[in-house]
C-alpha atoms as a PDB file:
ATOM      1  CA  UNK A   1       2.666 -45.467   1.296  1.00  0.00           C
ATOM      2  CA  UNK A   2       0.389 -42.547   0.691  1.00  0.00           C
ATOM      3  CA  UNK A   3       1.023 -39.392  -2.064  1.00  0.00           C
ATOM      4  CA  UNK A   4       0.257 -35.958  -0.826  1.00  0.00           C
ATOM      5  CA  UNK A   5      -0.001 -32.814  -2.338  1.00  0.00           C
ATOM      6  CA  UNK A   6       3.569 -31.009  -2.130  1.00  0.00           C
ATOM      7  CA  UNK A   7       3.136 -28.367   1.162  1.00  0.00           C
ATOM      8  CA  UNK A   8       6.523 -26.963   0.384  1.00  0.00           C
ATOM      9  CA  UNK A   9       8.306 -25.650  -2.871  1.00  0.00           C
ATOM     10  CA  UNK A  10      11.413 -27.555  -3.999  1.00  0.00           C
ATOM     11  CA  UNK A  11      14.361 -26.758  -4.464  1.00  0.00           C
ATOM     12  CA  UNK A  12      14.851 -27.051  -8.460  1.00  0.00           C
ATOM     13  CA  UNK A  13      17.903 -26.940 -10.446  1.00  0.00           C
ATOM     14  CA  UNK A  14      18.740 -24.410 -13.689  1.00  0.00           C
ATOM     15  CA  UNK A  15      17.329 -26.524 -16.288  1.00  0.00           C
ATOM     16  CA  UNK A  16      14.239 -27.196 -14.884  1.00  0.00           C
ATOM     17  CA  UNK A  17      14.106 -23.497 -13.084  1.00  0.00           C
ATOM     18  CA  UNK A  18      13.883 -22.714 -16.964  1.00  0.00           C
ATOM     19  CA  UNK A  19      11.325 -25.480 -18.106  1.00  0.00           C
ATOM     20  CA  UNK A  20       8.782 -24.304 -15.634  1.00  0.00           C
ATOM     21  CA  UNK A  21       9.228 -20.919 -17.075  1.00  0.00           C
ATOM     22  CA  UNK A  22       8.830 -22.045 -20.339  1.00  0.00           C
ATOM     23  CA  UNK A  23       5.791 -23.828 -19.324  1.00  0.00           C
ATOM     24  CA  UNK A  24       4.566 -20.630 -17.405  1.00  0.00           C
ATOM     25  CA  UNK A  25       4.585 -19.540 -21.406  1.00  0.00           C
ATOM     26  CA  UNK A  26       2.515 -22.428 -22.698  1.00  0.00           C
ATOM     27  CA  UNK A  27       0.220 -22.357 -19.834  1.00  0.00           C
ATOM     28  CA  UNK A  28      -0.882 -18.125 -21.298  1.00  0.00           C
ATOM     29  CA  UNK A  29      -1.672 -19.522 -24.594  1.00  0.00           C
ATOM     30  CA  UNK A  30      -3.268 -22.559 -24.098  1.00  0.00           C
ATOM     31  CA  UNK A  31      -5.488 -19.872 -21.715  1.00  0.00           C
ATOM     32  CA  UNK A  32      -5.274 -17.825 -24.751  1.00  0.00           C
ATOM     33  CA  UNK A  33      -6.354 -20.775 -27.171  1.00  0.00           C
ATOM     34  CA  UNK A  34      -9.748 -21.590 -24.539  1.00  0.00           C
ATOM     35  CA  UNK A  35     -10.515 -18.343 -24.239  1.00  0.00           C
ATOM     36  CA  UNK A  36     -10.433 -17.871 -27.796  1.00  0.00           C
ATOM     37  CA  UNK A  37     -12.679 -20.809 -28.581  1.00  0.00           C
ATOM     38  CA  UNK A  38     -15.063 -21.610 -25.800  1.00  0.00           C
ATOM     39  CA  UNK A  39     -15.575 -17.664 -24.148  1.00  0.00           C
ATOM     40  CA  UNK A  40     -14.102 -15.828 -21.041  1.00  0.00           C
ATOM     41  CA  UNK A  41     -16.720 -17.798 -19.164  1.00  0.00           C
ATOM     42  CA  UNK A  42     -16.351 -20.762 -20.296  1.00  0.00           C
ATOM     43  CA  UNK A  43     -12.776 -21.825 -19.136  1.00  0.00           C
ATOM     44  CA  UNK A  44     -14.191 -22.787 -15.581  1.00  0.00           C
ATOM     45  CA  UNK A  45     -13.028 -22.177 -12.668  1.00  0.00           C
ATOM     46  CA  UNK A  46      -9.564 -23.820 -13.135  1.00  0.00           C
ATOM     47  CA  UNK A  47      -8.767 -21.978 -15.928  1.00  0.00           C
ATOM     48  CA  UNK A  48      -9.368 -18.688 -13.956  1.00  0.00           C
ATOM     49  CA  UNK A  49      -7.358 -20.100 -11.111  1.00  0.00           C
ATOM     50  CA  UNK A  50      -4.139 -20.663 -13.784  1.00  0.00           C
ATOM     51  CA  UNK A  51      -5.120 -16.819 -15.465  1.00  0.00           C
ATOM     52  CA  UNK A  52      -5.126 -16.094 -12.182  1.00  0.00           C
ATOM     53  CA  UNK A  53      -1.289 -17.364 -11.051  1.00  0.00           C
ATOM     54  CA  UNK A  54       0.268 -16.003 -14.129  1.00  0.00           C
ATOM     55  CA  UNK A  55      -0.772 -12.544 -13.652  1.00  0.00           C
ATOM     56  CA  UNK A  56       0.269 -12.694 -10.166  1.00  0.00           C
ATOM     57  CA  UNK A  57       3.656 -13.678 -11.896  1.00  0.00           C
ATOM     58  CA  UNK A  58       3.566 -11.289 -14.502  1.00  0.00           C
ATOM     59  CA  UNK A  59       3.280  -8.263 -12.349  1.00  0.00           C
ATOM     60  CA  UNK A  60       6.003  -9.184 -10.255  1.00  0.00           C
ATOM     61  CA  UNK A  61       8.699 -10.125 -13.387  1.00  0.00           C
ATOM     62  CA  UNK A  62      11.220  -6.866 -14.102  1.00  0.00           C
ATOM     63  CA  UNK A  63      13.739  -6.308 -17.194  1.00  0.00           C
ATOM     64  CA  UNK A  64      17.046  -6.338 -14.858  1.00  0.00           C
ATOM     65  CA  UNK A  65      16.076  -6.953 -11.116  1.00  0.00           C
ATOM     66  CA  UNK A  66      15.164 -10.250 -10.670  1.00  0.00           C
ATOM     67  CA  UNK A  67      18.490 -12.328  -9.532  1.00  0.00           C
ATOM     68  CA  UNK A  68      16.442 -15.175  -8.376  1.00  0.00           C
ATOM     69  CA  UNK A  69      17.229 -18.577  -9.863  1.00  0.00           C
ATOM     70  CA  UNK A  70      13.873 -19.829  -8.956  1.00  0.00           C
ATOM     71  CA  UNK A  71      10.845 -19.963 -11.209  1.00  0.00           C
ATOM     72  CA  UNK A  72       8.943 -20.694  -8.089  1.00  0.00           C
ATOM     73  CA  UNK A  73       9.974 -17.376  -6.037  1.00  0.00           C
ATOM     74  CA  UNK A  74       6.949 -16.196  -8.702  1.00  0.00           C
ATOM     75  CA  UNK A  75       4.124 -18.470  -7.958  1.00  0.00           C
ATOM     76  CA  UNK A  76       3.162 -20.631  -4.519  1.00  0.00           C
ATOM     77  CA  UNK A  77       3.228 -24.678  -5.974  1.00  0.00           C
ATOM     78  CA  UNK A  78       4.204 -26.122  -8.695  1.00  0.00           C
ATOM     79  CA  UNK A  79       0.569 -27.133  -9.353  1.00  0.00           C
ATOM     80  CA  UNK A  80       0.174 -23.390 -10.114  1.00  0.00           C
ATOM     81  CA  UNK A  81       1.703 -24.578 -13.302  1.00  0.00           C
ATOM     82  CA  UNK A  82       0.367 -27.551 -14.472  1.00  0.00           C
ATOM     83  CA  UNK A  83      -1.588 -26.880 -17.117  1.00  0.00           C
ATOM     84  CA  UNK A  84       1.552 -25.370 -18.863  1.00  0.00           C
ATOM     85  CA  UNK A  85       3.160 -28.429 -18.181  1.00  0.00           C
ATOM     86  CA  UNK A  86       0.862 -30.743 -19.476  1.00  0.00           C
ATOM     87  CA  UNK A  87       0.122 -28.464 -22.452  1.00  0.00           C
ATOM     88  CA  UNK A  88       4.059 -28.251 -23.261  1.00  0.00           C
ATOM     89  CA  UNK A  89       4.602 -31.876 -22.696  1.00  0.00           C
ATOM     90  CA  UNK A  90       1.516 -32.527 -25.434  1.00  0.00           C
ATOM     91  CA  UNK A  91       3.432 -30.210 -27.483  1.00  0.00           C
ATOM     92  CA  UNK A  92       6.888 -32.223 -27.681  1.00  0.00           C
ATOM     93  CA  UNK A  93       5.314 -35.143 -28.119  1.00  0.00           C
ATOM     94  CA  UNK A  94       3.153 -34.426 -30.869  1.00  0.00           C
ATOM     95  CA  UNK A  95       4.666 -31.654 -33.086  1.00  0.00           C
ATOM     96  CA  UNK A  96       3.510 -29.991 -35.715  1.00  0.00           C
ATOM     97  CA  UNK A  97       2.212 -32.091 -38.683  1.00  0.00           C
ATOM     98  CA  UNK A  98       2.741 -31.239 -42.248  1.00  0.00           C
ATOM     99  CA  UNK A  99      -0.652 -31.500 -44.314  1.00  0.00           C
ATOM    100  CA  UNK A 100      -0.767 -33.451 -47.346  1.00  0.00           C
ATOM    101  CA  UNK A 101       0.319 -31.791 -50.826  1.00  0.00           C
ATOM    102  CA  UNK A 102       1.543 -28.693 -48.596  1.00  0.00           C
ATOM    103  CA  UNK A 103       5.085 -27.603 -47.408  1.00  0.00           C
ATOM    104  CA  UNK A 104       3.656 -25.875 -44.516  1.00  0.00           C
ATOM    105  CA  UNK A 105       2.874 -26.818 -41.068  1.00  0.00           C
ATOM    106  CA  UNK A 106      -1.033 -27.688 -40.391  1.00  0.00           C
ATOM    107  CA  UNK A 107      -1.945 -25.774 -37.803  1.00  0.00           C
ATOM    108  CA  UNK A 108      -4.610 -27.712 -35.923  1.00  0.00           C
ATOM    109  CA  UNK A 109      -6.277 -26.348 -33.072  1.00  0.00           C
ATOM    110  CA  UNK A 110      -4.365 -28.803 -30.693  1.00  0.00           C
ATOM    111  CA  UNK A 111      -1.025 -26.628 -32.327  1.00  0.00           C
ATOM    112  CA  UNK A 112      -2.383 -22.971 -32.108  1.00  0.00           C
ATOM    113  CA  UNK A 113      -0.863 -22.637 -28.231  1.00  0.00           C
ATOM    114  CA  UNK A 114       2.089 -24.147 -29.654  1.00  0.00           C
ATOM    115  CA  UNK A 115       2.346 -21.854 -32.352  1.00  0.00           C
ATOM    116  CA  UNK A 116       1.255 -18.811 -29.964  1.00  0.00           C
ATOM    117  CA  UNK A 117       4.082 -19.546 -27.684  1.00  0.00           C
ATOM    118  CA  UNK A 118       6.747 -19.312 -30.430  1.00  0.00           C
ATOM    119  CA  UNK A 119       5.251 -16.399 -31.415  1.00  0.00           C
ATOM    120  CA  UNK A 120       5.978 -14.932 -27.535  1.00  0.00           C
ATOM    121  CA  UNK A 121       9.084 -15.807 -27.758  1.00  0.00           C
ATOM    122  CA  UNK A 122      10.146 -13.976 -30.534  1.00  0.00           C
ATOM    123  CA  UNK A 123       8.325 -10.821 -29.556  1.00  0.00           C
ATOM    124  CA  UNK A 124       9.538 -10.673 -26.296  1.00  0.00           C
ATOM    125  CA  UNK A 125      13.373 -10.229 -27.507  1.00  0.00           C
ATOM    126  CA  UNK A 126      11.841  -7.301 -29.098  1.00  0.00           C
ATOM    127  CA  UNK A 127       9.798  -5.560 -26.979  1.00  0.00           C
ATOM    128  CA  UNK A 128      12.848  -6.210 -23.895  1.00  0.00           C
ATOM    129  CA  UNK A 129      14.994  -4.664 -26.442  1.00  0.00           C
ATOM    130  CA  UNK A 130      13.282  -1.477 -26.483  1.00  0.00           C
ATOM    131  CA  UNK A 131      13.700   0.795 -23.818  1.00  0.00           C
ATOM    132  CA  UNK A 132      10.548   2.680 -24.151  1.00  0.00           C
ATOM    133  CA  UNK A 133       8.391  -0.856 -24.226  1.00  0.00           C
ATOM    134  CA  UNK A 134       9.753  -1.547 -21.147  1.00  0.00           C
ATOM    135  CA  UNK A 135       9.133   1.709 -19.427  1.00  0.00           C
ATOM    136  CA  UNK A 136       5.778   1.359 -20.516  1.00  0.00           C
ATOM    137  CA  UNK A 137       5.844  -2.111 -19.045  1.00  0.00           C
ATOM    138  CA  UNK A 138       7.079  -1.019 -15.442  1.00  0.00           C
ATOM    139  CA  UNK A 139       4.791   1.724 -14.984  1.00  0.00           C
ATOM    140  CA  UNK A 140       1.829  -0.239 -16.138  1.00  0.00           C
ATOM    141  CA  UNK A 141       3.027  -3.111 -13.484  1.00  0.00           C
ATOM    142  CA  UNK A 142       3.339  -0.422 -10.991  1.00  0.00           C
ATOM    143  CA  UNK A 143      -0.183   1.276 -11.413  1.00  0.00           C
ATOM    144  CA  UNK A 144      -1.857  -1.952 -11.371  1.00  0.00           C
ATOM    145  CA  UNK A 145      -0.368  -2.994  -7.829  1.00  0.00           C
ATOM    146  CA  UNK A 146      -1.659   0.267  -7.010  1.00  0.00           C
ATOM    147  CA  UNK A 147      -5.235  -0.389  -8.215  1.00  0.00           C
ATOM    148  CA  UNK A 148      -5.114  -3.821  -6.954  1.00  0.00           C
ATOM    149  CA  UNK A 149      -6.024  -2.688  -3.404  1.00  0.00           C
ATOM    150  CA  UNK A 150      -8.669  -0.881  -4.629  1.00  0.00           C
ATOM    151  CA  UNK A 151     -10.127  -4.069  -6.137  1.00  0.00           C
ATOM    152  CA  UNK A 152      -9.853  -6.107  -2.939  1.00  0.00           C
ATOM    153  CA  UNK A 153      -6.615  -7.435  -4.478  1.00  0.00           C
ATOM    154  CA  UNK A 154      -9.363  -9.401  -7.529  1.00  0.00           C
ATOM    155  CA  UNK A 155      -6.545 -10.261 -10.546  1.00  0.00           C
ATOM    156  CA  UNK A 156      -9.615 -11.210 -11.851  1.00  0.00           C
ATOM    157  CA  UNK A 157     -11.588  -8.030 -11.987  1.00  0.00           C
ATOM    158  CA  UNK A 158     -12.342  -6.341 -15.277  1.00  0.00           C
ATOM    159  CA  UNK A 159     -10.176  -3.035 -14.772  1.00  0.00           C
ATOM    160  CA  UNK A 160      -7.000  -5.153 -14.201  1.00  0.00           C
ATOM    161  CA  UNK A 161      -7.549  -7.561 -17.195  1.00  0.00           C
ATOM    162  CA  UNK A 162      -8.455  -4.420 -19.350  1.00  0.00           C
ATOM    163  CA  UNK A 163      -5.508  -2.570 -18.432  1.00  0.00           C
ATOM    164  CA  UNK A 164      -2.835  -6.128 -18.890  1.00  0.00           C
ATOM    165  CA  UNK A 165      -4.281  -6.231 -22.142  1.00  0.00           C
ATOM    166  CA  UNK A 166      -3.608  -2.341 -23.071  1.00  0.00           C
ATOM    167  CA  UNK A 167       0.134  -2.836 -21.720  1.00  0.00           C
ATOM    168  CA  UNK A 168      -0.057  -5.718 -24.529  1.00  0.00           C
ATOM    169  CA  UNK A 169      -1.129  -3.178 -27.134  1.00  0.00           C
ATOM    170  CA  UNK A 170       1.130  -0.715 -26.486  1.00  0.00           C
ATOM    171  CA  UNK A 171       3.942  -3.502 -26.412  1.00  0.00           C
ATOM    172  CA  UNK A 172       4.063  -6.620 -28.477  1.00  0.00           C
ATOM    173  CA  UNK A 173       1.068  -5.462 -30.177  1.00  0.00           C
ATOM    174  CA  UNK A 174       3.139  -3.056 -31.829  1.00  0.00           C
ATOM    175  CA  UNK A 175       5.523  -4.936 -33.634  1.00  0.00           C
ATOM    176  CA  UNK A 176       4.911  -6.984 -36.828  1.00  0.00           C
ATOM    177  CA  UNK A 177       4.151  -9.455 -36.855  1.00  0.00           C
ATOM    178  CA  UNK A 178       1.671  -9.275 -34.734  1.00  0.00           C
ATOM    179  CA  UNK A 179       0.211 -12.769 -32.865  1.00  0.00           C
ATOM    180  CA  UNK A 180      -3.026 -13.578 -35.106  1.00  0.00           C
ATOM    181  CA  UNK A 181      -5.401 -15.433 -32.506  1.00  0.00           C
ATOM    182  CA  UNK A 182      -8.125 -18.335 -33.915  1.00  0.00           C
ATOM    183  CA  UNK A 183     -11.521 -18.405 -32.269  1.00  0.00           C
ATOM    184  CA  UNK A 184     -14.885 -17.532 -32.315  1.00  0.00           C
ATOM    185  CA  UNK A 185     -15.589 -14.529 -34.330  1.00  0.00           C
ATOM    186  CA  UNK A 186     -18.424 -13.137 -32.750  1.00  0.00           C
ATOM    187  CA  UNK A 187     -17.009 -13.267 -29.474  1.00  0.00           C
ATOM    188  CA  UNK A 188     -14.237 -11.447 -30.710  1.00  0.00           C
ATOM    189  CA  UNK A 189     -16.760  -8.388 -30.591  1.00  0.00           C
ATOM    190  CA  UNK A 190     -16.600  -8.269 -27.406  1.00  0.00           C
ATOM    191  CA  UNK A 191     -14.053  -6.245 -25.544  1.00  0.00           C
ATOM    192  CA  UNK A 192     -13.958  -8.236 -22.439  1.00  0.00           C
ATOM    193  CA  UNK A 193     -13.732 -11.100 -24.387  1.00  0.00           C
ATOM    194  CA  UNK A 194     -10.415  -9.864 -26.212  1.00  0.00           C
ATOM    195  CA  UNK A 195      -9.215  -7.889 -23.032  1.00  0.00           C
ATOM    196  CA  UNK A 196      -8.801 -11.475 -21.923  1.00  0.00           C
ATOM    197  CA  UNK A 197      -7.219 -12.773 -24.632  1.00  0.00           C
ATOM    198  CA  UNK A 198      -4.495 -10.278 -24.847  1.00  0.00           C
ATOM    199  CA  UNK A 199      -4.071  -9.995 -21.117  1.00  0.00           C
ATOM    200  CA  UNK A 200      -3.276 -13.519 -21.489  1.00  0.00           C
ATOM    201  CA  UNK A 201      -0.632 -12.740 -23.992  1.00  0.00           C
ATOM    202  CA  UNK A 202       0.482 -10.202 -22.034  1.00  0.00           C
ATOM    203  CA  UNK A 203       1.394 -12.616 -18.989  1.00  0.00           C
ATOM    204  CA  UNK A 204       2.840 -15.360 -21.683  1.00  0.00           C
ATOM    205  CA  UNK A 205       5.316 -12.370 -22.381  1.00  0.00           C
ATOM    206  CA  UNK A 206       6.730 -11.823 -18.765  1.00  0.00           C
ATOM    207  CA  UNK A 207       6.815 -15.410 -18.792  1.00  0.00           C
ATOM    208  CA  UNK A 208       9.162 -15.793 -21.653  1.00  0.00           C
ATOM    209  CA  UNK A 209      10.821 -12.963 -20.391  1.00  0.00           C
ATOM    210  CA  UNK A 210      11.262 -14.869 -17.082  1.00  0.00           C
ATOM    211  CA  UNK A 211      12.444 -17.769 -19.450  1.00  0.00           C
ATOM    212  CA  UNK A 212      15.479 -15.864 -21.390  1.00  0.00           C
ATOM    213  CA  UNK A 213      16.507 -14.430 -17.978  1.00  0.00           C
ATOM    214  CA  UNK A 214      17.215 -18.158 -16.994  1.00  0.00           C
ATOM    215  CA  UNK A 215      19.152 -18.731 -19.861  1.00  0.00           C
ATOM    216  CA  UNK A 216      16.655 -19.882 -22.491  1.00  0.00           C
ATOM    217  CA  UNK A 217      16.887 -19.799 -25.967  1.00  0.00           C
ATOM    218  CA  UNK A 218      15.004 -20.922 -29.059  1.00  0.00           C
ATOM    219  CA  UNK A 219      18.262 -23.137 -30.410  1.00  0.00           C
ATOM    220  CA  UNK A 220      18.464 -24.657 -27.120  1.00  0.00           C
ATOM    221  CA  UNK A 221      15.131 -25.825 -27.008  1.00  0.00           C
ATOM    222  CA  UNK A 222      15.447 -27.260 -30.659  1.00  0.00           C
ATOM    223  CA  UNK A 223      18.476 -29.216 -29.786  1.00  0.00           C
ATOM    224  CA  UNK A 224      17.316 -30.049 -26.175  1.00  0.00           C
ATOM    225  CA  UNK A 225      14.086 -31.464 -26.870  1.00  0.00           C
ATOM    226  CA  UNK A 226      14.753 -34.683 -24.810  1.00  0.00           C
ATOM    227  CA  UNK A 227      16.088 -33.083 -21.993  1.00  0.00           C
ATOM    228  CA  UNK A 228      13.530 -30.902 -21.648  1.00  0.00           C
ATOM    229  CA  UNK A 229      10.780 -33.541 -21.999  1.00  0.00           C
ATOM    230  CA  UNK A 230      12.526 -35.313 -19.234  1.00  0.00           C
ATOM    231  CA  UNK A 231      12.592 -32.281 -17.086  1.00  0.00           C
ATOM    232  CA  UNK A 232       8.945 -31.520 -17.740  1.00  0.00           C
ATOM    233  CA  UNK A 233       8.448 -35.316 -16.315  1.00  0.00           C
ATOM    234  CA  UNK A 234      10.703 -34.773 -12.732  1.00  0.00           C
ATOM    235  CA  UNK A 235       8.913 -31.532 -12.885  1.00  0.00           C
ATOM    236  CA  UNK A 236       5.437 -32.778 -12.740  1.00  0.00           C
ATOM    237  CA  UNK A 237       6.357 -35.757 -10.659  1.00  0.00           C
ATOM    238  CA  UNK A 238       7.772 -33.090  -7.826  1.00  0.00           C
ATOM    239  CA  UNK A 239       3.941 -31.992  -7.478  1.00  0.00           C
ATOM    240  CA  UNK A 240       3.313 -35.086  -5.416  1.00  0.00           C
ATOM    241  CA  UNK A 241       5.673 -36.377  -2.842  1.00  0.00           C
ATOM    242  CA  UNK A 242       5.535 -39.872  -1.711  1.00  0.00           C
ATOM    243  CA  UNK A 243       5.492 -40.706   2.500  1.00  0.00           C
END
């Protein structure tokens, strides 16, 4: 008996069509959370290759169109994936802690893509609720599939990242409040450096969005916690298949 990378996408049913969402979420802001700390350059190569899926995704996810039950219609493997999966199976299992002598949550760095995520999906009820967000969201999807062939189809270059991140500012960025990011402070002074960071944001958005079109919702995930852990399991057993 010998495991082998999956070669074809399975088949997955509603719930965990709308885990891997939600873990198409966590994967943007743990991105978000090593960009924020380490650099743009210092996420490696891996980390560019996830950046790299979700803004595939994130171009291609629309307010109304999509009628696809399939998280997977969005990205080529489930290993596209699976650092949100590991990053919001970490999160289940080790929740928030409350610091000593405080009623509040301690926000270690281990909880900031936690907390991000929340954060995303709150904002994105509001911004899809808006009709002129999501114009501006449409047309800025369009015009970068446009540029892209100018680019030799690079997600990666700097014009696309700099203009995912403006389609955050003009969006989510917007609305109080706003999604406070933790890092290195002199990095933050530079623009690529934060056109990265909120281009991540910006693809953690479609992603929730992706996520409420499946039927997700914050009470669901409070009261579901075990069946989403389990699905997060199947989920990241299914990138392997055993012949």
């Amino acid at each position: 008996m010998t495991e082998l990378p999956f070669q074809q996408s399975p088949t997955l049913n509603v719930r965990q069509n709308r885990a891997l969402a939600l873990a198409g979420v966590f994967q943007a802001t743990q991105l978000t959370h090593m960009t924020a700390l380490t650099g743009r350059q210092s996420i490696g190569e891996s980390g560019n290759f996830y950046f790299e899926q979700l803004i595939k995704a994130s171009l291609n996810i629309r307010p109304s169109s999509n009628h696809s039950s399939q998280t997977l219609d969005f990205f080529n493997h489930l290993a596209d994936i699976s650092l949100g999966l590991k990053t919001l199976e970490s999160s289940i299992n080790q929740p928030f802690n409350t610091a000593p002598k405080s009623r509040l949550p301690k926000l270690s760095n281990t909880k900031l893509p936690m907390s991000y995520a929340m954060a995303l999906l709150q904002l994105e009820k509001k911004v899809y609720s808006n009709p002129k967000y999501v114009e501006i969201i449409e047309q800025s999807q369009q015009k970068i599939l446009k540029q892209l062939s100018f680019f030799d189809h690079n997600y990666l270059h700097p014009s696309i990242i700099a203009n995912l991140a403006q389609t955050y500012v003009d969006t989510a960025g917007q609305i109080n409040p706003r999604i406070m990011v933790r890092g290195n402070a002199e990095a933050f002074k530079d623009s690529a450096h934060t056109n990265r960071i909120r281009a991540s944001l910006f693809t953690g958005l479609q992603m929730a969005h992706l996520w409420r079109q499946l039927g997700g919702s914050s009470w669901g995930m409070v009261f579901s916690k075990r069946k989403l852990l389990r699905d997060i399991q199947d989920l990241a057993r299914l990138q392997y298949q055993v012949v």
